[in-house]
C-alpha atoms as a PDB file:
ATOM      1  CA  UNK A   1      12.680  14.367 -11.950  1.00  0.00           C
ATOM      2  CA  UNK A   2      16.636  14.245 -12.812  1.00  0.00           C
ATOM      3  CA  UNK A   3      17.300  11.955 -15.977  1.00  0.00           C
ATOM      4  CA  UNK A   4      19.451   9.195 -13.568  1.00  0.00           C
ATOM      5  CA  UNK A   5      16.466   9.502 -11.143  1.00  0.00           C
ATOM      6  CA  UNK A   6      18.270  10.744  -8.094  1.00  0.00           C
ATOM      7  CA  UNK A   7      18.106  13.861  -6.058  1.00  0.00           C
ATOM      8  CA  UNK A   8      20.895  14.140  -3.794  1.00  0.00           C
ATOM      9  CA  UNK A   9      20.311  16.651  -0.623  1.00  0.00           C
ATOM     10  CA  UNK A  10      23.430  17.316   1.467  1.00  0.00           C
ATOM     11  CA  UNK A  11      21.551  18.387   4.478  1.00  0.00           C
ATOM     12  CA  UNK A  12      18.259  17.818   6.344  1.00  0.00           C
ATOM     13  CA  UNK A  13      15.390  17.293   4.330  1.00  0.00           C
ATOM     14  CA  UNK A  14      12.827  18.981   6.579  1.00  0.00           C
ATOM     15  CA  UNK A  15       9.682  18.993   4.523  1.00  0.00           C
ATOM     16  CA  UNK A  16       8.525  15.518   2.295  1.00  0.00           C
ATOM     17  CA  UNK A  17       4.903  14.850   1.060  1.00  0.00           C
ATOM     18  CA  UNK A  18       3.108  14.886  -2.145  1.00  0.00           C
ATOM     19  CA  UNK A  19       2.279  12.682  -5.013  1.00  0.00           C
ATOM     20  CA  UNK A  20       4.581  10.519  -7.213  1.00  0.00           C
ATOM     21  CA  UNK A  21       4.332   9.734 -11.213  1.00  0.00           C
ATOM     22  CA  UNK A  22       7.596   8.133 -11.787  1.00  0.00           C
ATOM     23  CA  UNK A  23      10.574   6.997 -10.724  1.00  0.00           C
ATOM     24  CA  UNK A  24      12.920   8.762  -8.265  1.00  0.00           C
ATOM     25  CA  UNK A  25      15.344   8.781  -5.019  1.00  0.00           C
ATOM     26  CA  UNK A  26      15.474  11.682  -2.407  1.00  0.00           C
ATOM     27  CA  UNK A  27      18.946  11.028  -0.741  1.00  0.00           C
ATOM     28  CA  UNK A  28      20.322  13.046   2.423  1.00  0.00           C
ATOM     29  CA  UNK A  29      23.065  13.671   4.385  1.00  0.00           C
ATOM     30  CA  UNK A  30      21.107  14.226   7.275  1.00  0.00           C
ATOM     31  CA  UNK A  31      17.398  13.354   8.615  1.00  0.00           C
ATOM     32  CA  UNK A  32      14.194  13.362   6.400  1.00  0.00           C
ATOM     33  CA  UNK A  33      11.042  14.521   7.824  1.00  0.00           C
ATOM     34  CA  UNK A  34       7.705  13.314   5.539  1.00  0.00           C
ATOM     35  CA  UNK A  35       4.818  16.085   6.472  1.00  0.00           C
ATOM     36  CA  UNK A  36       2.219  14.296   4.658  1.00  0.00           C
ATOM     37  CA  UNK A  37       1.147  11.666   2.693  1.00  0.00           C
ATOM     38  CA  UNK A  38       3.107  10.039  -0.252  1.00  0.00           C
ATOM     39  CA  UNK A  39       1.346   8.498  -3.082  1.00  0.00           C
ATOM     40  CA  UNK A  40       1.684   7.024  -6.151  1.00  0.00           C
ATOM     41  CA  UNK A  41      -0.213   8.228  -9.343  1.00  0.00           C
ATOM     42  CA  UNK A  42      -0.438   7.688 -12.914  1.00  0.00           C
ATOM     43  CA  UNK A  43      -0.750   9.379 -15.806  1.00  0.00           C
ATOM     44  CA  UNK A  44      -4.624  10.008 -15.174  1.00  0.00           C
ATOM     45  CA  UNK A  45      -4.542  10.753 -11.461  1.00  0.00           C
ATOM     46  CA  UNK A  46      -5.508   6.899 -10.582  1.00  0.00           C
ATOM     47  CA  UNK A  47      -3.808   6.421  -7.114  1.00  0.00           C
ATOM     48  CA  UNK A  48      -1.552   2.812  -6.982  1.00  0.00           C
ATOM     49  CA  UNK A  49      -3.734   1.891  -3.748  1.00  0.00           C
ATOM     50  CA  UNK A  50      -7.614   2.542  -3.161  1.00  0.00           C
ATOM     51  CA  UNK A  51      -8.809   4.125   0.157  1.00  0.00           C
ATOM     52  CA  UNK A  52      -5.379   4.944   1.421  1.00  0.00           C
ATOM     53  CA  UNK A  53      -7.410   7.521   3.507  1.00  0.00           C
ATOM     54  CA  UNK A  54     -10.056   5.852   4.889  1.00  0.00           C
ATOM     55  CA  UNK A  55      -9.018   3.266   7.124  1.00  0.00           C
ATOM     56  CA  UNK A  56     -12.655   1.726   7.223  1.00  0.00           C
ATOM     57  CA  UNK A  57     -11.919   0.641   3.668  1.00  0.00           C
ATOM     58  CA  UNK A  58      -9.988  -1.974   2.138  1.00  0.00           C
ATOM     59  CA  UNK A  59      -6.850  -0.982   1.519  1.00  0.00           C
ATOM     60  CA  UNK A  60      -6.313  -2.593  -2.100  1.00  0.00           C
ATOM     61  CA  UNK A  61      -4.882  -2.450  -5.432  1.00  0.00           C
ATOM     62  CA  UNK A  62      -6.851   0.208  -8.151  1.00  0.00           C
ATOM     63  CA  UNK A  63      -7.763  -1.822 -10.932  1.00  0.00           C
ATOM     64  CA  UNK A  64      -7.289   2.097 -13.466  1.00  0.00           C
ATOM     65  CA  UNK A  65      -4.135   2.187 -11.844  1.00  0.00           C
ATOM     66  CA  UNK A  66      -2.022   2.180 -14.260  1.00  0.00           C
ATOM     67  CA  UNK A  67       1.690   3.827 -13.708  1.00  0.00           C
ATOM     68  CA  UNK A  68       4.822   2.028 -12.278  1.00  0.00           C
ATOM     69  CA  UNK A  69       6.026   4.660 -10.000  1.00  0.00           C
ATOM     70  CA  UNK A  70       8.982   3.994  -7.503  1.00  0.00           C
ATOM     71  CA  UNK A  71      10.097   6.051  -4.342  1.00  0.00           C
ATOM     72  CA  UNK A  72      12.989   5.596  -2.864  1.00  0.00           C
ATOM     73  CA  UNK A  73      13.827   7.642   0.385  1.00  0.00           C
ATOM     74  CA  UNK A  74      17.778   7.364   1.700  1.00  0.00           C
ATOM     75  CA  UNK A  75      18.520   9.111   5.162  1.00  0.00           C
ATOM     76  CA  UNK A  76      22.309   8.650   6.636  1.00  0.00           C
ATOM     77  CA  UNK A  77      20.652   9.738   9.855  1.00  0.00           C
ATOM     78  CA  UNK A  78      16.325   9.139  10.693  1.00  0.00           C
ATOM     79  CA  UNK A  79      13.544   9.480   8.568  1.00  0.00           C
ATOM     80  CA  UNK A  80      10.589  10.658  11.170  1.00  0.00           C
ATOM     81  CA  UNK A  81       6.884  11.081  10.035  1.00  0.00           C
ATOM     82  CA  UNK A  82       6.151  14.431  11.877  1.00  0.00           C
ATOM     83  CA  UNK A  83       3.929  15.234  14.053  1.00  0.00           C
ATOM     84  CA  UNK A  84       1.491  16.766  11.924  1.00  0.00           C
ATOM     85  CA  UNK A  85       1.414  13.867   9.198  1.00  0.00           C
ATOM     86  CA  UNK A  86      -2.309  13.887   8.492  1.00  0.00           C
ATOM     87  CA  UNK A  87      -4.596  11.711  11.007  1.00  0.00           C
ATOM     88  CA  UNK A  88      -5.566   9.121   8.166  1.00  0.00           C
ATOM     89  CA  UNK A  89      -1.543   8.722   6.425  1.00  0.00           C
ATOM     90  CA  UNK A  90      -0.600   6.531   3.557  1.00  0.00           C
ATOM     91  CA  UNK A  91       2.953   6.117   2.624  1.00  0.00           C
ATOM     92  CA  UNK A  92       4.344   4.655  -0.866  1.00  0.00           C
ATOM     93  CA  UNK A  93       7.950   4.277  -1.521  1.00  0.00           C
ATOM     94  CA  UNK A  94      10.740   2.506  -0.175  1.00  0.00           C
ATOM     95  CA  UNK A  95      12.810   4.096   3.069  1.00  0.00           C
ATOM     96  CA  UNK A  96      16.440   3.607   4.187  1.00  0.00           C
ATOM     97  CA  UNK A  97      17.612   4.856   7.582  1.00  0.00           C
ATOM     98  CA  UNK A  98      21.795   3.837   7.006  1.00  0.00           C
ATOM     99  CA  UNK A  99      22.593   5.142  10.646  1.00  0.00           C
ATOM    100  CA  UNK A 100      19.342   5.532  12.253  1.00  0.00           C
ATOM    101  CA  UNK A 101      15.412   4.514  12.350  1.00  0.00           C
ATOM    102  CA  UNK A 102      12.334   5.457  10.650  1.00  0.00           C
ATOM    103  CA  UNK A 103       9.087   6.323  13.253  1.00  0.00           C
ATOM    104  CA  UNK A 104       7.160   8.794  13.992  1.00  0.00           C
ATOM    105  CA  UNK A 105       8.934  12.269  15.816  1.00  0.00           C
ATOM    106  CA  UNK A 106       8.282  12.408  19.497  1.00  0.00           C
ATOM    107  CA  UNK A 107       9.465   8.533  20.159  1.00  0.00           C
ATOM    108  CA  UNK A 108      13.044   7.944  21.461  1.00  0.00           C
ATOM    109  CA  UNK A 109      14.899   4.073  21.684  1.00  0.00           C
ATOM    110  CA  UNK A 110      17.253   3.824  24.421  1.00  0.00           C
ATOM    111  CA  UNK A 111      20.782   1.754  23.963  1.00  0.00           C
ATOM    112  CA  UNK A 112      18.445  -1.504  24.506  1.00  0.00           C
ATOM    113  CA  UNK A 113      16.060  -0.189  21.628  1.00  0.00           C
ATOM    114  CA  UNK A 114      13.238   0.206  24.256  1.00  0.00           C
ATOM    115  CA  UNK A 115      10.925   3.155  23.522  1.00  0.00           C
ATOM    116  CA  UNK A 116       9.987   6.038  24.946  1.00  0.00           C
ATOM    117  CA  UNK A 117       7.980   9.497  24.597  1.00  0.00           C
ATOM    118  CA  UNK A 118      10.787  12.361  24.211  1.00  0.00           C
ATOM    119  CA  UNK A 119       8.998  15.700  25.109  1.00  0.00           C
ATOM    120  CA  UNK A 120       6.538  15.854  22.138  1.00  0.00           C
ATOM    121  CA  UNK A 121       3.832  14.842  24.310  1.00  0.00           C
ATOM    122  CA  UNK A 122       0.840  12.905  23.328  1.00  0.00           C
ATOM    123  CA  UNK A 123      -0.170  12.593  19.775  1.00  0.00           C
ATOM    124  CA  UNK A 124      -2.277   9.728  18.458  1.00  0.00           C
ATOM    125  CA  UNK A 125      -3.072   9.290  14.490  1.00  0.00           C
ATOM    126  CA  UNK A 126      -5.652   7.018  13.318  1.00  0.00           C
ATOM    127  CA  UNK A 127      -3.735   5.185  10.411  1.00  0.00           C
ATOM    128  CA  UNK A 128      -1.014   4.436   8.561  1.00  0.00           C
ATOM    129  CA  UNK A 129      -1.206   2.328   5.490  1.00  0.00           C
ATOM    130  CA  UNK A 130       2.142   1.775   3.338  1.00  0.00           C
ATOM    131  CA  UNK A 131       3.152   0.398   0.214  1.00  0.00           C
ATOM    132  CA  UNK A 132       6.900  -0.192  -0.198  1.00  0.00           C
ATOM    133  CA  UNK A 133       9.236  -1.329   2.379  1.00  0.00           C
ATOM    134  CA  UNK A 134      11.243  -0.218   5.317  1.00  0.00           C
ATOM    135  CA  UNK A 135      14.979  -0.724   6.231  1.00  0.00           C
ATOM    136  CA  UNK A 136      16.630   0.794   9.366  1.00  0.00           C
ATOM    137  CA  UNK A 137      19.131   0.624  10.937  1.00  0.00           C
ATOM    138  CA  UNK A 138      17.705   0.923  14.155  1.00  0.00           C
ATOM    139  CA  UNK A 139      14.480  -0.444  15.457  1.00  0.00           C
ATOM    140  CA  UNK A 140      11.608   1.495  13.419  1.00  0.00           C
ATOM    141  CA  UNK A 141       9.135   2.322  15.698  1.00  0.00           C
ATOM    142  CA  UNK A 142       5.250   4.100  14.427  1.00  0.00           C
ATOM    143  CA  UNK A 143       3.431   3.855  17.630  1.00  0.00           C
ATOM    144  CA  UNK A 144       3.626   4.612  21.158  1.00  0.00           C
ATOM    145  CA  UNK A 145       1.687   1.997  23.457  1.00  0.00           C
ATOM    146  CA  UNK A 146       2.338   2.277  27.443  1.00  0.00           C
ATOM    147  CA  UNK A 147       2.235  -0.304  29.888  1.00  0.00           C
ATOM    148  CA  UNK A 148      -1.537  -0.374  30.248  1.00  0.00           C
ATOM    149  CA  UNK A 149      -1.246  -0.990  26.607  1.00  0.00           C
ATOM    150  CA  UNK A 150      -3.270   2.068  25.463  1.00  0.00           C
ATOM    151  CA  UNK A 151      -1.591   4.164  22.459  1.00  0.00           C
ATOM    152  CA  UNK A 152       0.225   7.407  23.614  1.00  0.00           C
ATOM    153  CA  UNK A 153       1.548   8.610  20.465  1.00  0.00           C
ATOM    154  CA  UNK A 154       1.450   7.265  17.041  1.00  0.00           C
ATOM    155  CA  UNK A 155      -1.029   5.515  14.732  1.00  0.00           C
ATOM    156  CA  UNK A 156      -3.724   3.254  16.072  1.00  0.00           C
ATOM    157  CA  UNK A 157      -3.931   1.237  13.398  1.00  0.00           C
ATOM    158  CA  UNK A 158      -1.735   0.201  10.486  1.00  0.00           C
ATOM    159  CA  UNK A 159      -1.460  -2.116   6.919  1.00  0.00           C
ATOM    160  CA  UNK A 160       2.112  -2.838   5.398  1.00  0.00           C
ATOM    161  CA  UNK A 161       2.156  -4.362   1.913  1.00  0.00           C
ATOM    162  CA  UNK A 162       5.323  -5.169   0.540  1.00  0.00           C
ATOM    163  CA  UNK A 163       5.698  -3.141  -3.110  1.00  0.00           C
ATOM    164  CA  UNK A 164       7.005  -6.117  -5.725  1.00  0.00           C
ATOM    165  CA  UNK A 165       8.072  -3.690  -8.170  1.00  0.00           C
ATOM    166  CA  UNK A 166      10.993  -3.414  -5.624  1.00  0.00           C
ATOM    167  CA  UNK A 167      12.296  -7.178  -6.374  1.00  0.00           C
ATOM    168  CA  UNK A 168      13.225  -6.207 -10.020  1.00  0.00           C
ATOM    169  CA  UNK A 169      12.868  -2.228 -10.508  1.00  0.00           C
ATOM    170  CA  UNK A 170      13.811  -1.148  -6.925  1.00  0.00           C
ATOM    171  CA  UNK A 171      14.700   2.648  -7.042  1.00  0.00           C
ATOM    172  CA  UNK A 172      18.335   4.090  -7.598  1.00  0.00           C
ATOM    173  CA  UNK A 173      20.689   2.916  -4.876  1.00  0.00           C
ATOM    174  CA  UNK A 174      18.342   0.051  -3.451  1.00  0.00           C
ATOM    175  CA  UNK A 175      19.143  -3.624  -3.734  1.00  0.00           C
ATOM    176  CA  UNK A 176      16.806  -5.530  -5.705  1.00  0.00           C
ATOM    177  CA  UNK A 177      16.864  -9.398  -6.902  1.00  0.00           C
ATOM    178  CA  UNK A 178      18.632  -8.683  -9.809  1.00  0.00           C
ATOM    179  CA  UNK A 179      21.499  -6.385  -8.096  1.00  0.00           C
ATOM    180  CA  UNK A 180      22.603  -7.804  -5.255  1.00  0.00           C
ATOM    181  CA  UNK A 181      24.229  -5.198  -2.882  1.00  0.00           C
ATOM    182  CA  UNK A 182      25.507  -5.145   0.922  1.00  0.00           C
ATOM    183  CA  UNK A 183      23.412  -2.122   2.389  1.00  0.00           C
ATOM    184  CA  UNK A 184      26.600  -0.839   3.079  1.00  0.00           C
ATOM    185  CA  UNK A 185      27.668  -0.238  -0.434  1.00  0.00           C
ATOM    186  CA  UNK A 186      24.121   0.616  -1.369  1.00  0.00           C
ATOM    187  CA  UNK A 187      25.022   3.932   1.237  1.00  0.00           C
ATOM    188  CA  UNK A 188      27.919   4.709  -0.704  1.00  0.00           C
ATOM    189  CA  UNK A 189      26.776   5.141  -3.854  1.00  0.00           C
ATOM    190  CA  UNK A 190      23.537   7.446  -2.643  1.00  0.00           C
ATOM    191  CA  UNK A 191      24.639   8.839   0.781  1.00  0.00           C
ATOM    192  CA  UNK A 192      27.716  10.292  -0.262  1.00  0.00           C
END
């Protein structure tokens, strides 16, 4: 991880997953594509979250948890979970779409924001449990459901917590309650 905690991509970043012990930003000039999980870890191993992989679980904080890792993820353009994002998906970090949305590849928003499937066919995931927040630009959209309101493509089920090491050590170029920022100076600084 770069001293100032940034790495700065100018194009696509077509490949995104892992785990995270520390403090960084993964900026682009283009899309961002996570393949896989993210997660937090500490020192030891100890994930932030227990059973971010088993949806019949709690999802909850680890008491040995004991790191203070930050992601933050800055796309001028989408950030997509792909296709082949495992079936049981847990996402930590913070994500910034400045010109676009964050959702799962396959599902397109019309002028209107409505959604649609674009050509990836059907796809269905079991879960997705994040910790961290979202911002987009556009509507972000993580499931599919049609007008018989069964799932098409996506994640049947879902958890969002809100990450509160965000309101006072966000990651580089995010606002946080002690920086106050207008998203579209936060894009400056990162997305240059």
């Amino acid at each position: 991880i770069p001293a100032d905690g940034l790495i700065y991509v100018a194009g696509n970043v077509t490949r995104l997953e892992g785990e995270l012990d520390g403090r960084v930003t993964i900026a682009s000039n283009g899309h961002i594509y996570i393949t896989g999980s993210l997660v937090y870890v500490d020192d030891e191993g100890d994930t932030a979250y227990l059973n971010g992989d088993d949806p019949d679980q709690p999802y909850e904080p680890n008491p040995d948890y004991d790191g203070a890792s930050v992601l933050g993820v800055i796309a001028r353009d989408d950030i997509r979970y792909r296709e082949d994002v495992p079936t049981n998906f847990e996402l930590n970090g913070s994500f910034l779409a400045k010109e676009g949305r964050i959702g799962i590849t396959g599902i397109s928003l019309d002028s209107n924001g409505e959604a649609s499937l674009s050509g990836w066919g059907e796809y269905i995931k079991n879960s997705i449990r994040r910790l961290g927040g979202v911002i987009s630009n556009e509507r972000p959209v993580a499931t599919y459901i049609d007008e018989d309101y069964m799932v098409q493509a996506g994640f049947l089920r879902g958890v969002s917590i809100y990450d509160r090491k965000l309101q006072f050590r966000p990651p580089v170029g995010f606002p946080g309650r002690r920086r106050p920022k207008k998203l579209s100076t936060v894009s400056k600084e990162v997305v240059r």
